[in-house]
N, C-alpha and C. Protein backbone atom coordinates (compact mmCIF):
# COMPACT_ATOMS: atom_id res chain seq x y z
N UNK A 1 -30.70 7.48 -20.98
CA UNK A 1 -29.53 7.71 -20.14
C UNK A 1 -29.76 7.20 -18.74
N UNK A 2 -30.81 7.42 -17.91
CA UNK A 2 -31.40 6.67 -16.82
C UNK A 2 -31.43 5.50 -16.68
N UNK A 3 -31.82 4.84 -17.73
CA UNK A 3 -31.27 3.26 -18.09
C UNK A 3 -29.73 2.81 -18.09
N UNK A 4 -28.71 3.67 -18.35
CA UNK A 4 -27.64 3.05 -18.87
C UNK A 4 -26.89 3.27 -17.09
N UNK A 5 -27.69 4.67 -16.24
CA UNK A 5 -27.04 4.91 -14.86
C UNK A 5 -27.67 3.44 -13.73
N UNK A 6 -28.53 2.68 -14.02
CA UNK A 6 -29.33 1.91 -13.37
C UNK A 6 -28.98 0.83 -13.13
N UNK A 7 -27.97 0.10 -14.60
CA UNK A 7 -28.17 -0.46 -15.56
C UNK A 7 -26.96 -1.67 -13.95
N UNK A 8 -27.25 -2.59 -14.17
CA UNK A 8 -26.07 -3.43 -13.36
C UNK A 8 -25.02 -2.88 -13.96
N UNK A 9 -23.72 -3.55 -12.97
CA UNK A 9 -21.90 -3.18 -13.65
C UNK A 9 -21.46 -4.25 -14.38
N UNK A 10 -21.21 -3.92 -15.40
CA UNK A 10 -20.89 -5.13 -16.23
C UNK A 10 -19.20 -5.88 -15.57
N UNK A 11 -18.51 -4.88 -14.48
CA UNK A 11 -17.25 -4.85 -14.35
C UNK A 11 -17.47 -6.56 -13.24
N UNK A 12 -16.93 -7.37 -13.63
CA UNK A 12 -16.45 -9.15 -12.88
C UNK A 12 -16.72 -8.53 -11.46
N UNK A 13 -17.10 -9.21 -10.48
CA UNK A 13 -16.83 -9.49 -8.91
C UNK A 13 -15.52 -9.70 -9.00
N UNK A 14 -14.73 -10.73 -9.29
CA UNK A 14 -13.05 -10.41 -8.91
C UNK A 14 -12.63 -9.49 -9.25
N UNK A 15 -13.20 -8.47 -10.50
CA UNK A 15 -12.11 -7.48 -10.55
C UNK A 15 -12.11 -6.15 -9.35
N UNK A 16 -13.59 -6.52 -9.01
CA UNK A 16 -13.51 -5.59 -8.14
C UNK A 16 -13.29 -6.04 -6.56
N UNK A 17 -12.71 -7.24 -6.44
CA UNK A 17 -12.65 -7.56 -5.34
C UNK A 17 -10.52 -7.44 -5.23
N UNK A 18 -10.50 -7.71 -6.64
CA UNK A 18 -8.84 -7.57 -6.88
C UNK A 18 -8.53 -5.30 -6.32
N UNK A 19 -9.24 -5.01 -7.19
CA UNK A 19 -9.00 -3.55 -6.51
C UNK A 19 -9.40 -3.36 -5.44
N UNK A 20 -9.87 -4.04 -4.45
CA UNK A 20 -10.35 -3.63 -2.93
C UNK A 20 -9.06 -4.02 -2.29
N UNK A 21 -8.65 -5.14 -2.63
CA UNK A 21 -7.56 -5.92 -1.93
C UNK A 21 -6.39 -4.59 -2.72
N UNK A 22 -6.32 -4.24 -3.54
CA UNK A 22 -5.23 -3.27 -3.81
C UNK A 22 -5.25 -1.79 -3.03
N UNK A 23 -6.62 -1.59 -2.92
CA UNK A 23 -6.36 -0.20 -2.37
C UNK A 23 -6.61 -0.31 -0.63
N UNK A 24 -6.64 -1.96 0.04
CA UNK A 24 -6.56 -2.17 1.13
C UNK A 24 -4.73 -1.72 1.53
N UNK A 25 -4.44 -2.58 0.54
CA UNK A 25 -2.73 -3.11 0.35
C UNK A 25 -2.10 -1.17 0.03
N UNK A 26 -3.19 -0.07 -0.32
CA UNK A 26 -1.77 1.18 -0.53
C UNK A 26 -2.32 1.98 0.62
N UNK A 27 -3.82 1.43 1.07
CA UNK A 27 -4.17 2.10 2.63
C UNK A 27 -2.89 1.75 3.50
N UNK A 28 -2.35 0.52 3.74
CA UNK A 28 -1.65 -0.01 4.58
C UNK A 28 -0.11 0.76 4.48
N UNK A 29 0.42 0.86 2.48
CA UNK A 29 1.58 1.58 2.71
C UNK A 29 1.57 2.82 3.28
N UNK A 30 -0.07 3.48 3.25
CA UNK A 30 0.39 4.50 3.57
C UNK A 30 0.37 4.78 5.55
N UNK A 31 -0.51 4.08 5.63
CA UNK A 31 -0.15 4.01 7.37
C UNK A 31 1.26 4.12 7.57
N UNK A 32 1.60 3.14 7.11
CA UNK A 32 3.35 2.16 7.84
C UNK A 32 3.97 3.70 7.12
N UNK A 33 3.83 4.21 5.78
CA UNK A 33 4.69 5.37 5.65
C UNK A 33 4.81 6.78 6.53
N UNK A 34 3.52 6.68 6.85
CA UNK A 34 3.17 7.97 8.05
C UNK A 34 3.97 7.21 9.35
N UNK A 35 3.72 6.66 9.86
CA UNK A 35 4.30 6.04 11.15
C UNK A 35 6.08 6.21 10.86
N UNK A 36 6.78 5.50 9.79
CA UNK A 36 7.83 5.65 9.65
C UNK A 36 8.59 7.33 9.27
N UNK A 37 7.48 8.00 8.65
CA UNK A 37 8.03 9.50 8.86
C UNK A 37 7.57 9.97 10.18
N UNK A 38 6.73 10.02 11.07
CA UNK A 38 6.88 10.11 12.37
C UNK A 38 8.12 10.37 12.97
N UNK A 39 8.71 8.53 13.15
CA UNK A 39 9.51 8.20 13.90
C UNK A 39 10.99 8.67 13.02
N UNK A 40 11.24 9.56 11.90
CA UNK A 40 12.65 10.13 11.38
C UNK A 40 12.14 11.14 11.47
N UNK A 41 10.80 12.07 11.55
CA UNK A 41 10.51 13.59 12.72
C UNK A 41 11.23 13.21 14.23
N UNK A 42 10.78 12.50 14.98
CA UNK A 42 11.43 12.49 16.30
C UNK A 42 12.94 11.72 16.05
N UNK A 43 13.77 11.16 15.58
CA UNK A 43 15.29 11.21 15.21
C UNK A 43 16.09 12.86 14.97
N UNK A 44 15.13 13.63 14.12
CA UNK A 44 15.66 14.84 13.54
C UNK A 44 15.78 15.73 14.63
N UNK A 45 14.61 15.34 15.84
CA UNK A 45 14.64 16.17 17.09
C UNK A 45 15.48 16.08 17.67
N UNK A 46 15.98 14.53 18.06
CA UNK A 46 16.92 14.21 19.25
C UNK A 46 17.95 14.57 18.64
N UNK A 47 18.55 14.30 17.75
CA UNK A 47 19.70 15.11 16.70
C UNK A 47 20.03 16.04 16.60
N UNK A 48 18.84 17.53 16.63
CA UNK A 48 19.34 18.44 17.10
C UNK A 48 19.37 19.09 18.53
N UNK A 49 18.56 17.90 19.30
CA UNK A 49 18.92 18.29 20.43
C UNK A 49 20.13 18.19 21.26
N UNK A 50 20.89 17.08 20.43
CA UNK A 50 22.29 16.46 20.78
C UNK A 50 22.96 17.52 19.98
N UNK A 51 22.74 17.88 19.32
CA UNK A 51 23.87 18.61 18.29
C UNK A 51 24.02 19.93 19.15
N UNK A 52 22.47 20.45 19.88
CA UNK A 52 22.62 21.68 20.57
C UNK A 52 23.27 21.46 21.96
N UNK A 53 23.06 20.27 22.41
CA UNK A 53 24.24 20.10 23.41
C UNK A 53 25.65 20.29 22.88
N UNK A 54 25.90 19.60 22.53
CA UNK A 54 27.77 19.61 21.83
C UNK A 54 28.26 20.73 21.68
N UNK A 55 26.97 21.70 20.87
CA UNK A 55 27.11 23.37 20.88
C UNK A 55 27.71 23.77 22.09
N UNK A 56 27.02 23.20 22.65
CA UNK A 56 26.99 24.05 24.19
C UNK A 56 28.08 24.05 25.01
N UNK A 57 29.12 22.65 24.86
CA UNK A 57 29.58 21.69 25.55
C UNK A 57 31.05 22.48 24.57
N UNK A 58 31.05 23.09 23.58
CA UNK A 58 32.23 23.39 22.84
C UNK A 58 32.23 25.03 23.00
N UNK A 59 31.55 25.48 23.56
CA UNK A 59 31.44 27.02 23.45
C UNK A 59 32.00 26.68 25.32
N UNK A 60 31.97 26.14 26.37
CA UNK A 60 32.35 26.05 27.49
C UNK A 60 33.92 25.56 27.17
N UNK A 61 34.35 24.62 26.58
CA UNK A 61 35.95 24.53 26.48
C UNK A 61 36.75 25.32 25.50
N UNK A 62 35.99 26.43 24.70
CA UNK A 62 36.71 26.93 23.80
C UNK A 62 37.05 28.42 24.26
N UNK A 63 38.22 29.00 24.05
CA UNK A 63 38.50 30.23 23.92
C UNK A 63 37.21 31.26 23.40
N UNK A 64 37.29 32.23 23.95
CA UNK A 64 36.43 33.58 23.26
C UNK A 64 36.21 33.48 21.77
N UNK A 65 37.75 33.99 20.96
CA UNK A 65 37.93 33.65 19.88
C UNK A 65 37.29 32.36 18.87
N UNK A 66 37.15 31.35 19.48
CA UNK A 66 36.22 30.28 18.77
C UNK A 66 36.98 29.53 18.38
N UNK A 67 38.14 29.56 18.74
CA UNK A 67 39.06 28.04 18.16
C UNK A 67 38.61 27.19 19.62
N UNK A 68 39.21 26.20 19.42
CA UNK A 68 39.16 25.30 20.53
C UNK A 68 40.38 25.58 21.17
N UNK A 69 40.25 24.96 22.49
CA UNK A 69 41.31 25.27 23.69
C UNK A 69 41.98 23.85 23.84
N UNK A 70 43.07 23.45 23.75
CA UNK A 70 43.91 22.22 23.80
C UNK A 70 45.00 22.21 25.14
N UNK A 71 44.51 21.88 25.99
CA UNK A 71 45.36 22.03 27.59
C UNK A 71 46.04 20.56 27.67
N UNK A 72 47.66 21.35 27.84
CA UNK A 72 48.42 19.90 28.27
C UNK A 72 48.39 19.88 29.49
């Protein structure tokens, strides 16, 4: 059994140079995928930070009641 753990890889140099280049190539998707969920975390922020303005901005022109106020 010591022999067979010792033993050279019978597996080609290209094949293992083809899976380096592949798991270079899903290192990379996964960067660019982290970076791109990043940047739709900070969209989701400003979004509700705009949304909590508008809140804000509709509770100042609206009646008590909660309809909106329409002044001619």
């Amino acid at each position: 059994m010591l022999a067979r753990l010792s033993a050279p890889s019978s597996a080609p140099a290209s094949d293992i140079a083809k899976l380096r280049a592949e798991s270079a190539s899903k290192d990379l998707e996964i960067i660019t995928l982290q970076r791109r969920k990043n940047e739709l975390k900070e969209d989701v922020e400003m979004l509700n930070i705009a949304l909590d303005s508008k809140q804000q901005e509709l509770e100042l022109v609206s009646p008590h009641d909660g309809s909106l106020c329409h002044r001619r």
